[in-house]
PDB file of N, CA and C in Angstrom:
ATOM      1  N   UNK A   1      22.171 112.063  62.678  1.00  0.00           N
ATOM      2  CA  UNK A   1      20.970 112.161  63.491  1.00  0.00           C
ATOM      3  C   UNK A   1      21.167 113.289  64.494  1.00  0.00           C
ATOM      4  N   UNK A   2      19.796 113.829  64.487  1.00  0.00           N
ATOM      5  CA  UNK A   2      20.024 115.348  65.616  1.00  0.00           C
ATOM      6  C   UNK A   2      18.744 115.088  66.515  1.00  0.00           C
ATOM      7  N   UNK A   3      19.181 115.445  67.809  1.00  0.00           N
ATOM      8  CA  UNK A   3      18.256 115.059  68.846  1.00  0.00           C
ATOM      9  C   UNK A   3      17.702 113.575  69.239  1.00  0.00           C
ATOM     10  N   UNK A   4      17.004 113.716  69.883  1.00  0.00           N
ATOM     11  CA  UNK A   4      16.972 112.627  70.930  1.00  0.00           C
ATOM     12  C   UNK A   4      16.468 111.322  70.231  1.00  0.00           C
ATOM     13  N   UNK A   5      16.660 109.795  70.279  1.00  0.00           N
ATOM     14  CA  UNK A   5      16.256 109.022  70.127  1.00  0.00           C
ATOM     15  C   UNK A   5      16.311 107.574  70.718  1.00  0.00           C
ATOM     16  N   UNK A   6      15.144 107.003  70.800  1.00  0.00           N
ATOM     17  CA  UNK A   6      15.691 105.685  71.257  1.00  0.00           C
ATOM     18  C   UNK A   6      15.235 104.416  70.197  1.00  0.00           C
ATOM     19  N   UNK A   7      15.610 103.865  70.168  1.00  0.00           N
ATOM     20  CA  UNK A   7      15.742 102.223  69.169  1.00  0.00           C
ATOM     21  C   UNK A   7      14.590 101.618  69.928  1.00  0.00           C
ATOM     22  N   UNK A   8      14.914 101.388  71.323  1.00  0.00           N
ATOM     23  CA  UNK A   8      14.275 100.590  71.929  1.00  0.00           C
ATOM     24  C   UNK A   8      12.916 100.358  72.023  1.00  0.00           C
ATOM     25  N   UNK A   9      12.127 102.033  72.336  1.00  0.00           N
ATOM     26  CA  UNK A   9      11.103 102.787  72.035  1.00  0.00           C
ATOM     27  C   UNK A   9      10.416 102.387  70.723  1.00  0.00           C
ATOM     28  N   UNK A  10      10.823 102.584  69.574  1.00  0.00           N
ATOM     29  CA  UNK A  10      10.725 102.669  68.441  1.00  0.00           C
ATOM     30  C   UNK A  10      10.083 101.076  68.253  1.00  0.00           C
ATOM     31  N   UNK A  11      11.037 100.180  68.771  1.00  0.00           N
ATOM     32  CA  UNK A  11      10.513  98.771  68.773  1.00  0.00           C
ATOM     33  C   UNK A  11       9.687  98.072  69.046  1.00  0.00           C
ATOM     34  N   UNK A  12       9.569  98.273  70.742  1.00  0.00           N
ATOM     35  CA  UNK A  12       7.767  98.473  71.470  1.00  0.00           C
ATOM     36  C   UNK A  12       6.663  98.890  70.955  1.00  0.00           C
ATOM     37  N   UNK A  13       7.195 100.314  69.669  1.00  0.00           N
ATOM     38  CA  UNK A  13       5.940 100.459  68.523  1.00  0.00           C
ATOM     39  C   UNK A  13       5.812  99.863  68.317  1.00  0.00           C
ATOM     40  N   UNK A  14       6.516  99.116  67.325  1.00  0.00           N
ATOM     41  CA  UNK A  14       5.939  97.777  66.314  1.00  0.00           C
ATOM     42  C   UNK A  14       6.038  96.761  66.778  1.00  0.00           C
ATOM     43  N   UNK A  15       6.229  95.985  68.160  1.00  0.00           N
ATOM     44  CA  UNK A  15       5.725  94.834  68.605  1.00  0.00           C
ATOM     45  C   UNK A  15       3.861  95.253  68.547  1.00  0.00           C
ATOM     46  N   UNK A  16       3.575  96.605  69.162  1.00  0.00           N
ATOM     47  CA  UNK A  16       1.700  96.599  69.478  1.00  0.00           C
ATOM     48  C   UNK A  16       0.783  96.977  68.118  1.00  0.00           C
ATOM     49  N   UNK A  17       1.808  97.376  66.986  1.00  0.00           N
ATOM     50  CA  UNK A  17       1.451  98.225  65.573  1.00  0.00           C
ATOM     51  C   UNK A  17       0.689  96.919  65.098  1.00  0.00           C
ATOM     52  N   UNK A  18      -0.622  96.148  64.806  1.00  0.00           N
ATOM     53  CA  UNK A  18      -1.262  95.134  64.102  1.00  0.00           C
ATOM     54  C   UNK A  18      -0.451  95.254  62.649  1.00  0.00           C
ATOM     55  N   UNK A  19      -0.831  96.216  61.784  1.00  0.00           N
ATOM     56  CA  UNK A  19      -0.335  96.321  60.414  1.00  0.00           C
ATOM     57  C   UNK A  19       1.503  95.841  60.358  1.00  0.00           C
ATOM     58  N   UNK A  20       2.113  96.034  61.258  1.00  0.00           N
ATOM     59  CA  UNK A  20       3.536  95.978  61.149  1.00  0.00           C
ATOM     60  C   UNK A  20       4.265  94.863  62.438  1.00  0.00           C
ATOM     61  N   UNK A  21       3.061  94.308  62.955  1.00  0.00           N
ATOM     62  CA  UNK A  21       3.755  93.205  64.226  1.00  0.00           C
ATOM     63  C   UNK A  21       4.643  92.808  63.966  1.00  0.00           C
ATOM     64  N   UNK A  22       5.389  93.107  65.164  1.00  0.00           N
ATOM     65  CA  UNK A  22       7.109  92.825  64.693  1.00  0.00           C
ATOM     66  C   UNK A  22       7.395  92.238  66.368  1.00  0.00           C
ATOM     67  N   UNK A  23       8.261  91.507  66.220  1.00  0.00           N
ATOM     68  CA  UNK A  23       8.499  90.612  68.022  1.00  0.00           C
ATOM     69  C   UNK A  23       9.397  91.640  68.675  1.00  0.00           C
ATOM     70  N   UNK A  24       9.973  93.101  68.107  1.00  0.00           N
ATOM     71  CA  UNK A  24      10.429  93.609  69.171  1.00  0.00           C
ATOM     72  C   UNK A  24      11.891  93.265  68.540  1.00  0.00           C
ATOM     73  N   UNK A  25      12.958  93.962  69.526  1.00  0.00           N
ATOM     74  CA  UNK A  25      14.304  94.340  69.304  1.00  0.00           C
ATOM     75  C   UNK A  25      14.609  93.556  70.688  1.00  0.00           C
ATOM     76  N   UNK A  26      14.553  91.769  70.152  1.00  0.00           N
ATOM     77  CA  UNK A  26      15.409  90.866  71.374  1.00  0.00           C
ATOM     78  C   UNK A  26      17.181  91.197  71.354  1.00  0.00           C
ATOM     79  N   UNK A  27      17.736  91.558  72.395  1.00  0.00           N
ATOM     80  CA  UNK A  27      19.000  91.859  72.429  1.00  0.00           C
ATOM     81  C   UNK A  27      19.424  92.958  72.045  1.00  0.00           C
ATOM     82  N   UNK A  28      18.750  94.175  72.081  1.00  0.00           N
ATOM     83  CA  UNK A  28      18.687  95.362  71.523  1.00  0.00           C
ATOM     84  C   UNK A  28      18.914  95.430  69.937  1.00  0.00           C
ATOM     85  N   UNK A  29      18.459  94.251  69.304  1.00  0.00           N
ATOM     86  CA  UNK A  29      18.701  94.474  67.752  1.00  0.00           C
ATOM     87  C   UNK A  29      17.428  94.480  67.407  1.00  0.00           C
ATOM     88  N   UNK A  30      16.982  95.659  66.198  1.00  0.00           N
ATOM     89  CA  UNK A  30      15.854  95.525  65.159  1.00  0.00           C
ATOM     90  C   UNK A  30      16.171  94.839  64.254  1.00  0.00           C
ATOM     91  N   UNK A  31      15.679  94.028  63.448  1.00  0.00           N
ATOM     92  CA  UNK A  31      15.879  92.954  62.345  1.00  0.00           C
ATOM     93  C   UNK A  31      14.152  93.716  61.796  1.00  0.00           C
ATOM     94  N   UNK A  32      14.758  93.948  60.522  1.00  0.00           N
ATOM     95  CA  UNK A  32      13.993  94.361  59.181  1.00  0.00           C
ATOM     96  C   UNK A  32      14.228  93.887  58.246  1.00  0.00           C
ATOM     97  N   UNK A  33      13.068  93.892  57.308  1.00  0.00           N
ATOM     98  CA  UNK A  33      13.503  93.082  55.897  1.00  0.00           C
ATOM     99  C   UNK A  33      12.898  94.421  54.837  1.00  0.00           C
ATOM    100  N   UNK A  34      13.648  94.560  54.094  1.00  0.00           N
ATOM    101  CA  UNK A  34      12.789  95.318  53.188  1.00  0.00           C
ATOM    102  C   UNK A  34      13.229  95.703  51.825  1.00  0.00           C
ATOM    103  N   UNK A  35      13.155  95.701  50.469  1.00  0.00           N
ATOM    104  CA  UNK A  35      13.057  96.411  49.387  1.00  0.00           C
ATOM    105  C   UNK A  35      13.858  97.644  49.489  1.00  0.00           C
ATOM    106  N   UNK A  36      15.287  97.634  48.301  1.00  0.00           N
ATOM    107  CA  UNK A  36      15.923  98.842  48.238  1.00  0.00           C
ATOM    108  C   UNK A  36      15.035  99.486  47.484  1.00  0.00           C
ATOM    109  N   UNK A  37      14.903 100.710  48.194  1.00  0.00           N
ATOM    110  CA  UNK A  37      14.029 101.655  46.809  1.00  0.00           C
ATOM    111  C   UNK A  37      14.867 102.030  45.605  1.00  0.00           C
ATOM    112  N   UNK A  38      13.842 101.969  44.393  1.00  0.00           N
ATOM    113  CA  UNK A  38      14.977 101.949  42.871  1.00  0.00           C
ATOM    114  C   UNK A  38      15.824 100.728  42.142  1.00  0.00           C
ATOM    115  N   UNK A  39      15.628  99.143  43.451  1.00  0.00           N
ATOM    116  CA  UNK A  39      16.100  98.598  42.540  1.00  0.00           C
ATOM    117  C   UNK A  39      14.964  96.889  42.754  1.00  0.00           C
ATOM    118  N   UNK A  40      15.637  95.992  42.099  1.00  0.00           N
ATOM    119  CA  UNK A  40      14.761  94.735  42.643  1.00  0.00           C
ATOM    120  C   UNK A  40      15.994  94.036  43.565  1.00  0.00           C
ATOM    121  N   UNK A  41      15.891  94.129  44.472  1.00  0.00           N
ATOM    122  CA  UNK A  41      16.794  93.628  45.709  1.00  0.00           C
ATOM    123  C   UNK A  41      16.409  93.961  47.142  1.00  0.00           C
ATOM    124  N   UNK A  42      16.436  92.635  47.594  1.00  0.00           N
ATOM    125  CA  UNK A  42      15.795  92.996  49.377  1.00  0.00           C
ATOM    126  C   UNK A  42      16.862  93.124  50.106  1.00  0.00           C
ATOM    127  N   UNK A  43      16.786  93.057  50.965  1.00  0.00           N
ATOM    128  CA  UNK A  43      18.399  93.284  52.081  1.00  0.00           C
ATOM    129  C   UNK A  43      17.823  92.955  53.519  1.00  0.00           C
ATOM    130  N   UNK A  44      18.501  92.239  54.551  1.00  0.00           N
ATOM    131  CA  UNK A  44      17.785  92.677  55.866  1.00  0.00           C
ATOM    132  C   UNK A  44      18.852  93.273  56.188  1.00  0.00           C
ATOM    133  N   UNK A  45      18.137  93.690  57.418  1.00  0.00           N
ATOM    134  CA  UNK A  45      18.666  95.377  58.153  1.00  0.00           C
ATOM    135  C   UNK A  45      19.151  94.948  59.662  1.00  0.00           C
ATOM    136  N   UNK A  46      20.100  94.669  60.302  1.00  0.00           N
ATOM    137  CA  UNK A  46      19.996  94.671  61.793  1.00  0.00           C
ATOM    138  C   UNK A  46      20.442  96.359  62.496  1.00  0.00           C
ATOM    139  N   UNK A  47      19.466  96.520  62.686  1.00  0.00           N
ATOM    140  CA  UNK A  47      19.926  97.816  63.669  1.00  0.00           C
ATOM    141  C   UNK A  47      20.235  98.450  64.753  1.00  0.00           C
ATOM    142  N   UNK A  48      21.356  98.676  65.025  1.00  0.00           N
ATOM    143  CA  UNK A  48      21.462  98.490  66.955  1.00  0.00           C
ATOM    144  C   UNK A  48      21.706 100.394  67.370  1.00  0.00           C
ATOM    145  N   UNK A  49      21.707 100.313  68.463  1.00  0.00           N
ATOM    146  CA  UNK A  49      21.914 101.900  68.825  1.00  0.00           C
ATOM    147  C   UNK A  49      23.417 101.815  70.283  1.00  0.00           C
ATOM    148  N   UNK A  50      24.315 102.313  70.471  1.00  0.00           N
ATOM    149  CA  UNK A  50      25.349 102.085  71.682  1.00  0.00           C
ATOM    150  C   UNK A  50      24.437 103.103  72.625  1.00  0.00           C
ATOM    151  N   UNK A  51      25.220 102.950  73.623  1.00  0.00           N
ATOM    152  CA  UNK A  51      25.267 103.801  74.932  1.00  0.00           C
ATOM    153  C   UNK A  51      25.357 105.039  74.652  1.00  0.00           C
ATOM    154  N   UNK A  52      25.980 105.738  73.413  1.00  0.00           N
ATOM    155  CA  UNK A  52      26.400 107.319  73.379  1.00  0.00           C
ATOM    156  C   UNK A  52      24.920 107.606  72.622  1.00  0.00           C
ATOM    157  N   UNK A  53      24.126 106.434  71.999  1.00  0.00           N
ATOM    158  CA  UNK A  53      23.067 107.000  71.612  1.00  0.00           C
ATOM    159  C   UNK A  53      23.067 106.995  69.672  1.00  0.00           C
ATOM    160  N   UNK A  54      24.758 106.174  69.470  1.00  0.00           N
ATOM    161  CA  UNK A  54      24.682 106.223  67.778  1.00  0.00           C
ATOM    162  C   UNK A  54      24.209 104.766  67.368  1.00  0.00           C
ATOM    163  N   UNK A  55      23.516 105.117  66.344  1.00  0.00           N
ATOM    164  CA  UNK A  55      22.448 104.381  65.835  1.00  0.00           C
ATOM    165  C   UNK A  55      23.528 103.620  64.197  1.00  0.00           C
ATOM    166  N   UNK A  56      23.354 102.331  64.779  1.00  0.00           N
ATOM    167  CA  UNK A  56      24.211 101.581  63.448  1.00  0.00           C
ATOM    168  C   UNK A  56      23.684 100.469  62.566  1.00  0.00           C
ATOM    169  N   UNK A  57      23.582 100.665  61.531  1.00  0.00           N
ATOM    170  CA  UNK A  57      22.854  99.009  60.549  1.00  0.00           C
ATOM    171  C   UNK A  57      24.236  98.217  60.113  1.00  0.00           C
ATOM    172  N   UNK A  58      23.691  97.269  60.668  1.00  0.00           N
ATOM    173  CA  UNK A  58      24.826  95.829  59.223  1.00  0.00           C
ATOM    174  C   UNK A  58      23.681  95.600  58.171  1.00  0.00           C
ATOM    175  N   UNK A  59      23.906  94.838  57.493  1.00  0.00           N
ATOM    176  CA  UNK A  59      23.116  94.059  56.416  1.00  0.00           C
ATOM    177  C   UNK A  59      24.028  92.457  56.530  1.00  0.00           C
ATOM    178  N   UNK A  60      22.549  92.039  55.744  1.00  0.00           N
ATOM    179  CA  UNK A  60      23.205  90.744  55.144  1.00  0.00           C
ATOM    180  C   UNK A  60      23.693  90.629  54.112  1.00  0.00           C
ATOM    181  N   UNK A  61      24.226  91.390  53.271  1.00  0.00           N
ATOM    182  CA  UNK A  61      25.098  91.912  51.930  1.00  0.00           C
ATOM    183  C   UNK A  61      25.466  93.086  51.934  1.00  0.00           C
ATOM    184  N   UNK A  62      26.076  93.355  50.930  1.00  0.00           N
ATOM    185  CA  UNK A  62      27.007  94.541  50.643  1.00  0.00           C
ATOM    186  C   UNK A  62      25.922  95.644  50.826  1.00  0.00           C
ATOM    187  N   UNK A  63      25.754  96.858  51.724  1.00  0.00           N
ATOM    188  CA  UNK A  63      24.560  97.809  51.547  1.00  0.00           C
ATOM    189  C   UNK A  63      24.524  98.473  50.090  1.00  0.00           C
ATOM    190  N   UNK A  64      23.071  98.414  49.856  1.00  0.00           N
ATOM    191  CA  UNK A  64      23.346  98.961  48.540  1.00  0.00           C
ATOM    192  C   UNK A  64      23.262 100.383  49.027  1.00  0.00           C
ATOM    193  N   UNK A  65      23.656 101.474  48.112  1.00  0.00           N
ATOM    194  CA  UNK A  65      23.370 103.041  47.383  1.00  0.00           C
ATOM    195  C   UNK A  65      22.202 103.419  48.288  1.00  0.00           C
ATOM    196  N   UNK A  66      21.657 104.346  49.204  1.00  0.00           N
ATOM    197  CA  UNK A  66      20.471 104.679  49.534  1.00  0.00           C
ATOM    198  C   UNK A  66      19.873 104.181  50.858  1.00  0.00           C
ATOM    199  N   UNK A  67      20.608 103.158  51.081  1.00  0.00           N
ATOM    200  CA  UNK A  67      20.077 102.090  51.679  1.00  0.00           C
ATOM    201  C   UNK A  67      19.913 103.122  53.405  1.00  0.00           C
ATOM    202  N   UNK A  68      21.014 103.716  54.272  1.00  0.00           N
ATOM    203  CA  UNK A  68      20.945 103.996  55.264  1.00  0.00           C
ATOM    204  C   UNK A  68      20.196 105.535  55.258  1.00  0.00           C
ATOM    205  N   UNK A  69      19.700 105.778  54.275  1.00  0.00           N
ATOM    206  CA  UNK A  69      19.098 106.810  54.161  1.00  0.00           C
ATOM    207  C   UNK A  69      17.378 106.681  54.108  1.00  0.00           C
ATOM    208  N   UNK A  70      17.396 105.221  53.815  1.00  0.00           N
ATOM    209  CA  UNK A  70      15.865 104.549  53.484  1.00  0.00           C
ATOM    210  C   UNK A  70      15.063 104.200  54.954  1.00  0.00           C
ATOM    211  N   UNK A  71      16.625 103.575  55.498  1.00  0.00           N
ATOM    212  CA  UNK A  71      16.132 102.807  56.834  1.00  0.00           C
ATOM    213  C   UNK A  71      15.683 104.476  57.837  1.00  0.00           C
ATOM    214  N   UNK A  72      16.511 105.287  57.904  1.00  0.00           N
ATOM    215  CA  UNK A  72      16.433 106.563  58.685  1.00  0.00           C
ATOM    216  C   UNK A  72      15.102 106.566  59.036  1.00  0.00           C
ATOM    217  N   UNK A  73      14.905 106.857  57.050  1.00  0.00           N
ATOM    218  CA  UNK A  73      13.288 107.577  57.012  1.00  0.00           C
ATOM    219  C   UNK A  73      12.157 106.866  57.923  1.00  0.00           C
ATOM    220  N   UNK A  74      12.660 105.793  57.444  1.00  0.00           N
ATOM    221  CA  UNK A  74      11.757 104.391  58.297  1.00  0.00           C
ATOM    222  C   UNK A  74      11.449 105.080  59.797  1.00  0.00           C
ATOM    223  N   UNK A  75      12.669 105.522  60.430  1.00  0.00           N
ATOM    224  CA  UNK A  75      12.762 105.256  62.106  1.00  0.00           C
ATOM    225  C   UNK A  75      12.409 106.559  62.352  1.00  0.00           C
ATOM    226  N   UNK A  76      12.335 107.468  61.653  1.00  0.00           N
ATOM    227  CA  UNK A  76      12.096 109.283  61.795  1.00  0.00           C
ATOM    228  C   UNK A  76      13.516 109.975  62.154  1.00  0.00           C
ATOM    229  N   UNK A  77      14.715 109.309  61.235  1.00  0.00           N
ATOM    230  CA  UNK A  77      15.993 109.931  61.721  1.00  0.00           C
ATOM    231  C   UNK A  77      16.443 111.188  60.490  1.00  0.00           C
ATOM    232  N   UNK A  78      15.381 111.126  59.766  1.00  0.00           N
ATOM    233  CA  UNK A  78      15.668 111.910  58.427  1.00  0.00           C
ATOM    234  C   UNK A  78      15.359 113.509  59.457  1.00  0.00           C
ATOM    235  N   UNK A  79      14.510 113.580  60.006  1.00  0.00           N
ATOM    236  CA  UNK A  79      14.192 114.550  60.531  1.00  0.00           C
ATOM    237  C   UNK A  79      15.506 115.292  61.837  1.00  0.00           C
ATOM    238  N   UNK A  80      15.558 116.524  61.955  1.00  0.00           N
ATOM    239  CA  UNK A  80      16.233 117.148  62.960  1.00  0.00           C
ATOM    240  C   UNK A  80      15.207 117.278  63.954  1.00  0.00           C
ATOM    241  N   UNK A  81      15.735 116.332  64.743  1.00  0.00           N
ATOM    242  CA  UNK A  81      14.613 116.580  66.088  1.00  0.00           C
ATOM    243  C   UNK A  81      15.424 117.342  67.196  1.00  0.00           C
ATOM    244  N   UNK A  82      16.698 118.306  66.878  1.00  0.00           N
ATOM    245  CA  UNK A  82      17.246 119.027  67.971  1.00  0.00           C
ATOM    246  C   UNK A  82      16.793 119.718  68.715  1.00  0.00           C
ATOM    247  N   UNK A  83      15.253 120.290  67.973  1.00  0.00           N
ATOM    248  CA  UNK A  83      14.650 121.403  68.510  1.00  0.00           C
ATOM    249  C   UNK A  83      13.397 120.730  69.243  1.00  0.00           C
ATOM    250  N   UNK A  84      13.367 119.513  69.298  1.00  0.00           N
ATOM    251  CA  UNK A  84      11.658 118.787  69.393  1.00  0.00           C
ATOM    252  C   UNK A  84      11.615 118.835  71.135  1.00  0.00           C
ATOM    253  N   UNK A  85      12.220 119.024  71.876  1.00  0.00           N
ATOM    254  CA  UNK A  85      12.242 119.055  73.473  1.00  0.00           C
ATOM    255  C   UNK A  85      11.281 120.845  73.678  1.00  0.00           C
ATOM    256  N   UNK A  86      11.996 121.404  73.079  1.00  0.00           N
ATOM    257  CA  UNK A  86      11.405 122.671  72.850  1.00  0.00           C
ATOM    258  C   UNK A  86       9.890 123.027  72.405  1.00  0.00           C
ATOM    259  N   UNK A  87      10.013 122.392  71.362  1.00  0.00           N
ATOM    260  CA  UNK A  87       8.845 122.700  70.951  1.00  0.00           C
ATOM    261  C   UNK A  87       7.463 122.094  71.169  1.00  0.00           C
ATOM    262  N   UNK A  88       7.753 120.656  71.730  1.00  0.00           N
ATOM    263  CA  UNK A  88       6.858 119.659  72.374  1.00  0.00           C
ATOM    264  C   UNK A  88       6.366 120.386  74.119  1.00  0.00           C
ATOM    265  N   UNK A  89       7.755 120.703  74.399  1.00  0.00           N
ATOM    266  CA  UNK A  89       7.287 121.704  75.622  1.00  0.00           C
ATOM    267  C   UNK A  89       6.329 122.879  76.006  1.00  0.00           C
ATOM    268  N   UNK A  90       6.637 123.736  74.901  1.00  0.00           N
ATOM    269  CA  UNK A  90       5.527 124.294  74.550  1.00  0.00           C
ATOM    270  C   UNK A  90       3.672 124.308  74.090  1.00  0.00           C
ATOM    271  N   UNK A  91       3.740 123.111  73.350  1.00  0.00           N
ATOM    272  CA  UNK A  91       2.593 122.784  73.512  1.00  0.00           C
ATOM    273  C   UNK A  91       1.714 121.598  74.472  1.00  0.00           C
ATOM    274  N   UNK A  92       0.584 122.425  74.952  1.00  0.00           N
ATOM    275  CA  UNK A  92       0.175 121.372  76.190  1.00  0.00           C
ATOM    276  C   UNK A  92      -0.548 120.046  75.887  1.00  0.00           C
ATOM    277  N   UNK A  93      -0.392 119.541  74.495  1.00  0.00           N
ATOM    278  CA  UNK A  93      -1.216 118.669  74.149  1.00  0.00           C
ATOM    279  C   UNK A  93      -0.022 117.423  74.370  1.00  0.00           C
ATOM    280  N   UNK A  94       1.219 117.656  73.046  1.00  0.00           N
ATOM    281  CA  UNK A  94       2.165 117.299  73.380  1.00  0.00           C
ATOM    282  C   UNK A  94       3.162 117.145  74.244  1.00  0.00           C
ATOM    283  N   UNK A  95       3.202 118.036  75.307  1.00  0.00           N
ATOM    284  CA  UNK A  95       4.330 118.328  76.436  1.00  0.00           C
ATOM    285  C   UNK A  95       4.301 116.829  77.332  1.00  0.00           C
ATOM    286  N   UNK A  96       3.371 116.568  77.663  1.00  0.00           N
ATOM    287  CA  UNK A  96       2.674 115.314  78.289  1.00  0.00           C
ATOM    288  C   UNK A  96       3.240 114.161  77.440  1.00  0.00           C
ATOM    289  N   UNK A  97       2.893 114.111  76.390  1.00  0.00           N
ATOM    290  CA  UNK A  97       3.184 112.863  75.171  1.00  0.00           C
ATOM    291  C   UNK A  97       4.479 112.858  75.316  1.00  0.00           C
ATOM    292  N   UNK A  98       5.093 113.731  74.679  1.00  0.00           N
ATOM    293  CA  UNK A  98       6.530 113.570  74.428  1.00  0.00           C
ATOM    294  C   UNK A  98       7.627 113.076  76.307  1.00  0.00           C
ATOM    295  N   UNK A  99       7.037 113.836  77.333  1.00  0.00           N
ATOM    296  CA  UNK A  99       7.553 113.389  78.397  1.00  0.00           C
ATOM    297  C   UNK A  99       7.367 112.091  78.921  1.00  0.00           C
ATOM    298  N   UNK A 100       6.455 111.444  78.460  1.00  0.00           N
ATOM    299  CA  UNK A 100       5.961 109.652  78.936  1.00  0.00           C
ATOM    300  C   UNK A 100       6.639 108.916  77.858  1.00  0.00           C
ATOM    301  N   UNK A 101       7.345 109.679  76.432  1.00  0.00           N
ATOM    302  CA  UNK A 101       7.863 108.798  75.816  1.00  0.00           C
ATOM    303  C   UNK A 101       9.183 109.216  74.990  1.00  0.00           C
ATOM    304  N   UNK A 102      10.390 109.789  76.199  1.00  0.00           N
ATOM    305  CA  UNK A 102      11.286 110.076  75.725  1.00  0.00           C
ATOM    306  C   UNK A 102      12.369 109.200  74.788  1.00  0.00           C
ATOM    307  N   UNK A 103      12.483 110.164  73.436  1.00  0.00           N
ATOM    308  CA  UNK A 103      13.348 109.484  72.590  1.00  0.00           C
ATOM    309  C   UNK A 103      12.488 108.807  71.509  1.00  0.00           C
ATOM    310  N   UNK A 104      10.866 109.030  71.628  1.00  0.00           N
ATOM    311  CA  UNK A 104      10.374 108.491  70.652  1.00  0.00           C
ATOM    312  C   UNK A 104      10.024 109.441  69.804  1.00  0.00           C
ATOM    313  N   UNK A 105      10.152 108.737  68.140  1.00  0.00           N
ATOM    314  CA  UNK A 105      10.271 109.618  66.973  1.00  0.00           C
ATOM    315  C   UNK A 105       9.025 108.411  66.332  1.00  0.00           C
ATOM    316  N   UNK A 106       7.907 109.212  65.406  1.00  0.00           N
ATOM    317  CA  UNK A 106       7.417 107.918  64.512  1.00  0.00           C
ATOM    318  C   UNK A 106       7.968 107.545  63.902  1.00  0.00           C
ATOM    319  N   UNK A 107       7.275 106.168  63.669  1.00  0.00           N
ATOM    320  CA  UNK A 107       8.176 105.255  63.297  1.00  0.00           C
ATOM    321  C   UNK A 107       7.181 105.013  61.126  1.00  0.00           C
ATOM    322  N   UNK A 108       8.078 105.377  60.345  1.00  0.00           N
ATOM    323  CA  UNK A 108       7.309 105.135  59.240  1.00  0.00           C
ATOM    324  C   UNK A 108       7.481 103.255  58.467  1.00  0.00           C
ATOM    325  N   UNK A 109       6.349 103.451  57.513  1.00  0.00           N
ATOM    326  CA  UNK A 109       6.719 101.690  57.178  1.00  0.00           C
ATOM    327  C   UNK A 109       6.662 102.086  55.500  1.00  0.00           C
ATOM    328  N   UNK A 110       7.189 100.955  55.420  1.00  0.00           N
ATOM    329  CA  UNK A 110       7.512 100.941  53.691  1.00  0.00           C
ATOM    330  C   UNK A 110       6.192 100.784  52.961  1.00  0.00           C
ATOM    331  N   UNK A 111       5.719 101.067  51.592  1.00  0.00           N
ATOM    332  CA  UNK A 111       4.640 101.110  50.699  1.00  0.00           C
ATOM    333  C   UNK A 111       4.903 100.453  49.800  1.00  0.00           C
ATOM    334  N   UNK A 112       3.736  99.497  48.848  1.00  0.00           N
ATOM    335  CA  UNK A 112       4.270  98.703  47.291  1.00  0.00           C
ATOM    336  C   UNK A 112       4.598 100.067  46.722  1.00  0.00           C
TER     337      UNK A 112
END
């Protein structure tokens, strides 16, 4: 992961998201359930972030193949946001947005 993020942020999305109501990250953990892509197997996801800012999943089984690459996409970690302070700065639509909600990246949801 490059540039800024927060878990916490990310969570507060989807407690207010209707389509994806989720109770929030009690104890700084996200708990997800979801479909490995490519196979028939679900997995849940607990996801926590430390103090330095690194972002970690357990599962409730062995992770399959893909799996921390799936959840990323989910949280917007696939993306290099090293440059996003910059470039959010620059524009005056965003400069505002991005400063009231530092560390937030969209957040994507899974599809049948």
């Amino acid at each position: 992961m490059r540039g800024p993020f927060d878990l916490a942020r990310s969570a507060r999305f989807l407690e207010g998201f209707a389509p994806a109501r989720h109770p929030g990250a009690p104890g700084g953990v996200l708990r997800l359930a979801c479909w490995v892509e490519g196979s028939d197997t679900a997995v849940g996801v607990a996801v926590t972030q430390d103090g330095a800012g690194v972002v970690m999943l357990r599962t409730d089984a062995e992770p399959p193949p893909g799996l921390a690459g799936q959840v990323a996409r989910i949280l917007g970690l696939d993306v290099d946001g090293a440059d996003s302070a910059r470039v959010t700065a620059a524009d005056r639509v965003l400069a505002p947005l991005a400063a009231a909600r530092p560390g937030f990246r969209p957040v994507g949801f899974w599809s049948p």
